[in-house]
Structure formats: structure tokens, C-alpha cells
N, C-alpha and C. Protein backbone atom coordinates (compact mmCIF):
# COMPACT_ATOMS: atom_id res chain seq x y z
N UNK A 1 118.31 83.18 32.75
CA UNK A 1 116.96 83.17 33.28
C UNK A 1 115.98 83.19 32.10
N UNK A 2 114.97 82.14 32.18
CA UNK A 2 114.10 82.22 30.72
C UNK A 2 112.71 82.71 31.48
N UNK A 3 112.58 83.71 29.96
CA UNK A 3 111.14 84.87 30.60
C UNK A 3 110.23 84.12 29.94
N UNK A 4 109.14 83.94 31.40
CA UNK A 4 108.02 83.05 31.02
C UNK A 4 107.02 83.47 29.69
N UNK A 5 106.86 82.87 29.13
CA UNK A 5 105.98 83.21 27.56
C UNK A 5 104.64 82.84 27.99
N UNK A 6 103.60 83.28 27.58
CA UNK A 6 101.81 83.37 27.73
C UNK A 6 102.20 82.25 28.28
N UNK A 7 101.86 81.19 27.53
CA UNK A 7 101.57 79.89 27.59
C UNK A 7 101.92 79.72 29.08
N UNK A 8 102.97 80.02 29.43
CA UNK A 8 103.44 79.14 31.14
C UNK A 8 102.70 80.08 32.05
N UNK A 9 102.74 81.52 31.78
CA UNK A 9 101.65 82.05 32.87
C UNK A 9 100.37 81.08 33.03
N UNK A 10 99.90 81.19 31.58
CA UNK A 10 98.58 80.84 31.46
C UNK A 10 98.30 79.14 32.52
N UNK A 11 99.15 78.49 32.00
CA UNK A 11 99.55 77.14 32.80
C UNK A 11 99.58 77.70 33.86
N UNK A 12 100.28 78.35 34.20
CA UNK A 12 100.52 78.54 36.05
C UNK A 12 98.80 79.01 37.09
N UNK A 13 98.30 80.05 35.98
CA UNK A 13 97.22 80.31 36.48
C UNK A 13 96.55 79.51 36.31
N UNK A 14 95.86 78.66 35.53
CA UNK A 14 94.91 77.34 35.53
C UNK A 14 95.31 76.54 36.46
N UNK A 15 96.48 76.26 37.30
CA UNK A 15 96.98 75.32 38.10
C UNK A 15 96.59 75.91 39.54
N UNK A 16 96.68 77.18 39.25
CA UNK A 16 96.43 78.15 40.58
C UNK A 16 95.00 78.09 41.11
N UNK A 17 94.20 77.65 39.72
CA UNK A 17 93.14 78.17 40.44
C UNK A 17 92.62 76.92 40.56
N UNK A 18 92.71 75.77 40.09
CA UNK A 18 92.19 74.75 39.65
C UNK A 18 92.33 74.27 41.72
N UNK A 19 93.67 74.71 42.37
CA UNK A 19 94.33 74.21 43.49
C UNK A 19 93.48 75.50 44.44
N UNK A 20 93.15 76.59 44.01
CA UNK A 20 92.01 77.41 44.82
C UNK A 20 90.79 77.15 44.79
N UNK A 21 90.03 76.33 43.58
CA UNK A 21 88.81 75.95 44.17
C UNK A 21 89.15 75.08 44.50
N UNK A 22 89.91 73.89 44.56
CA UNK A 22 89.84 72.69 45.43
C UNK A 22 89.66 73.25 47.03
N UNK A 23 90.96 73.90 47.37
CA UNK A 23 90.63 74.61 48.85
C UNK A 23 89.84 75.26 49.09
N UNK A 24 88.87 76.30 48.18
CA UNK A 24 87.36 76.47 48.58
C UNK A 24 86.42 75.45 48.74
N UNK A 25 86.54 74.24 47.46
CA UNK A 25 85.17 73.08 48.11
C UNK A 25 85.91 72.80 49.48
N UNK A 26 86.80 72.60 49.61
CA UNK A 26 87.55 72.09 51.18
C UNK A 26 86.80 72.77 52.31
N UNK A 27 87.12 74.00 52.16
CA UNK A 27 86.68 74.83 53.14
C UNK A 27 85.27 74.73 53.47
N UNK A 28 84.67 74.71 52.47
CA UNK A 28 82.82 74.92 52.47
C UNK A 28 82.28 73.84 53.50
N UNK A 29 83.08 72.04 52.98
CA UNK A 29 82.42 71.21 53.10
C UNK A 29 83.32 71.00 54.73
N UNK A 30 84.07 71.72 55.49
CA UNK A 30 84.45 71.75 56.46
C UNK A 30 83.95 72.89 57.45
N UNK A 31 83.76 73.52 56.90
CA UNK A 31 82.86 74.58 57.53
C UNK A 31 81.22 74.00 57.95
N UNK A 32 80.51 73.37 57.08
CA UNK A 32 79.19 72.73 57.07
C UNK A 32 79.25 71.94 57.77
N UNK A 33 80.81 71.17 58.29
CA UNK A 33 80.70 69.57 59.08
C UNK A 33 80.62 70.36 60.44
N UNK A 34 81.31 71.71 60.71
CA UNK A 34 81.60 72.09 62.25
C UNK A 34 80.14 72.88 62.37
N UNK A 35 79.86 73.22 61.67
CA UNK A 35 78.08 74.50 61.42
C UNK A 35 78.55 75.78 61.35
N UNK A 36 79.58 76.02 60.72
CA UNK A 36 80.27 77.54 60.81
C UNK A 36 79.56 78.33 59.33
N UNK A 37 79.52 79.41 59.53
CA UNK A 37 78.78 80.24 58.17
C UNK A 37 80.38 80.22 57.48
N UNK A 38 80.31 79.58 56.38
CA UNK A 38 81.45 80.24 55.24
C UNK A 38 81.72 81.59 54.63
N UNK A 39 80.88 81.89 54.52
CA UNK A 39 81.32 83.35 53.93
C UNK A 39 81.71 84.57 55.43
N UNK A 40 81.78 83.81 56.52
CA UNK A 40 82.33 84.63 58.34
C UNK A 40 83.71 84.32 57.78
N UNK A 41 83.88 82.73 57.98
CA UNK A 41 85.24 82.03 57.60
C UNK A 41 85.89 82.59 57.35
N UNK A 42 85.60 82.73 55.50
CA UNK A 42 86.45 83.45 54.47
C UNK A 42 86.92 84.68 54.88
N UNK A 43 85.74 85.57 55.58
CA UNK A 43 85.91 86.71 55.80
C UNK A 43 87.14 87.09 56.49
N UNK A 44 87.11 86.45 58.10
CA UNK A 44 88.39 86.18 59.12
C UNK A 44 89.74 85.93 58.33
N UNK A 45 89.80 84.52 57.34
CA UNK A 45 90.57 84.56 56.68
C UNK A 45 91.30 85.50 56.02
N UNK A 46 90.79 86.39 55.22
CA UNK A 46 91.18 86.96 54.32
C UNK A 46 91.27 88.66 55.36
N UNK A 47 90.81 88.56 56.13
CA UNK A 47 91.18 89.76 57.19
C UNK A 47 92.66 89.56 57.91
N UNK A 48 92.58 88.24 58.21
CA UNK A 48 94.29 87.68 59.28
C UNK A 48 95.11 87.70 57.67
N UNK A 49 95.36 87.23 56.83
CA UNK A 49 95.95 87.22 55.43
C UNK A 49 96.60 88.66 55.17
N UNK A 50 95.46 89.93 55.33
CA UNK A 50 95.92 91.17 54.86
C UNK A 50 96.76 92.00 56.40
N UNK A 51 96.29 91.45 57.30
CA UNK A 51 97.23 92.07 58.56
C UNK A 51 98.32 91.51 58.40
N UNK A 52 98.59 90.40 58.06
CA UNK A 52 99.68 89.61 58.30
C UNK A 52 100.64 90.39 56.90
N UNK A 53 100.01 90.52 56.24
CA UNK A 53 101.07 91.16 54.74
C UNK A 53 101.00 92.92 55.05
N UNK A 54 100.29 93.50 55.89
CA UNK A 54 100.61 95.17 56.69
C UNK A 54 101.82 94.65 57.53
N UNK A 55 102.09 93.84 58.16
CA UNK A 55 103.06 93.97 59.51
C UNK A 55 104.49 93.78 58.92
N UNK A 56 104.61 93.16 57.14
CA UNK A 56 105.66 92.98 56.84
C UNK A 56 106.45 94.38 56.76
């Protein structure tokens, strides 16, 4: 098993996030097409996200 060195975290996180704001502009500009407030959205989201990781 090879232990990841800076460099590949670092890669992994730039990839991570680069692929999390894409799905935030996603969200925003889908939220604006239906007339939903984004920051409710997110909110719900990230509320069903943390129940769902309590029930494990």
C-alpha cells in the first residue's frame, strides 16, 4: 500500500474542490431557474446529509 505524499493529497483536494464549486454554480443556477432561495437549498441539503450520516 503506497502512503499518499503532500503532493497527491494536495491533487486530490484541488480536484475536490474544483468538482464542489462546479456543483455549487450547478446548484445556484438551478435553483434561480425553479425561483428557490439557495442558501434554504443548501441548508435542507446539508441538514438530510448530517441525518443521514447520525442513522449510520
Amino acid at each position: 500500500m503506497k502512503i499518499p505524499t503532500f503532493q497527491d493529497t494536495f491533487n486530490r483536494y484541488v480536484e475536490w474542490s474544483i468538482e464542489h464549486e462546479e456543483i455549487h454554480r450547478e446548484l445556484l443556477a438551478y435553483c434561480r431557474k425553479l425561483g428557490h432561495d439557495y442558501d434554504e437549498v443548501v441548508e435542507h441539503i446539508s441538514a438530510e446529509v448530517e441525518a443521514n450520516r447520525s442513522a449510520r
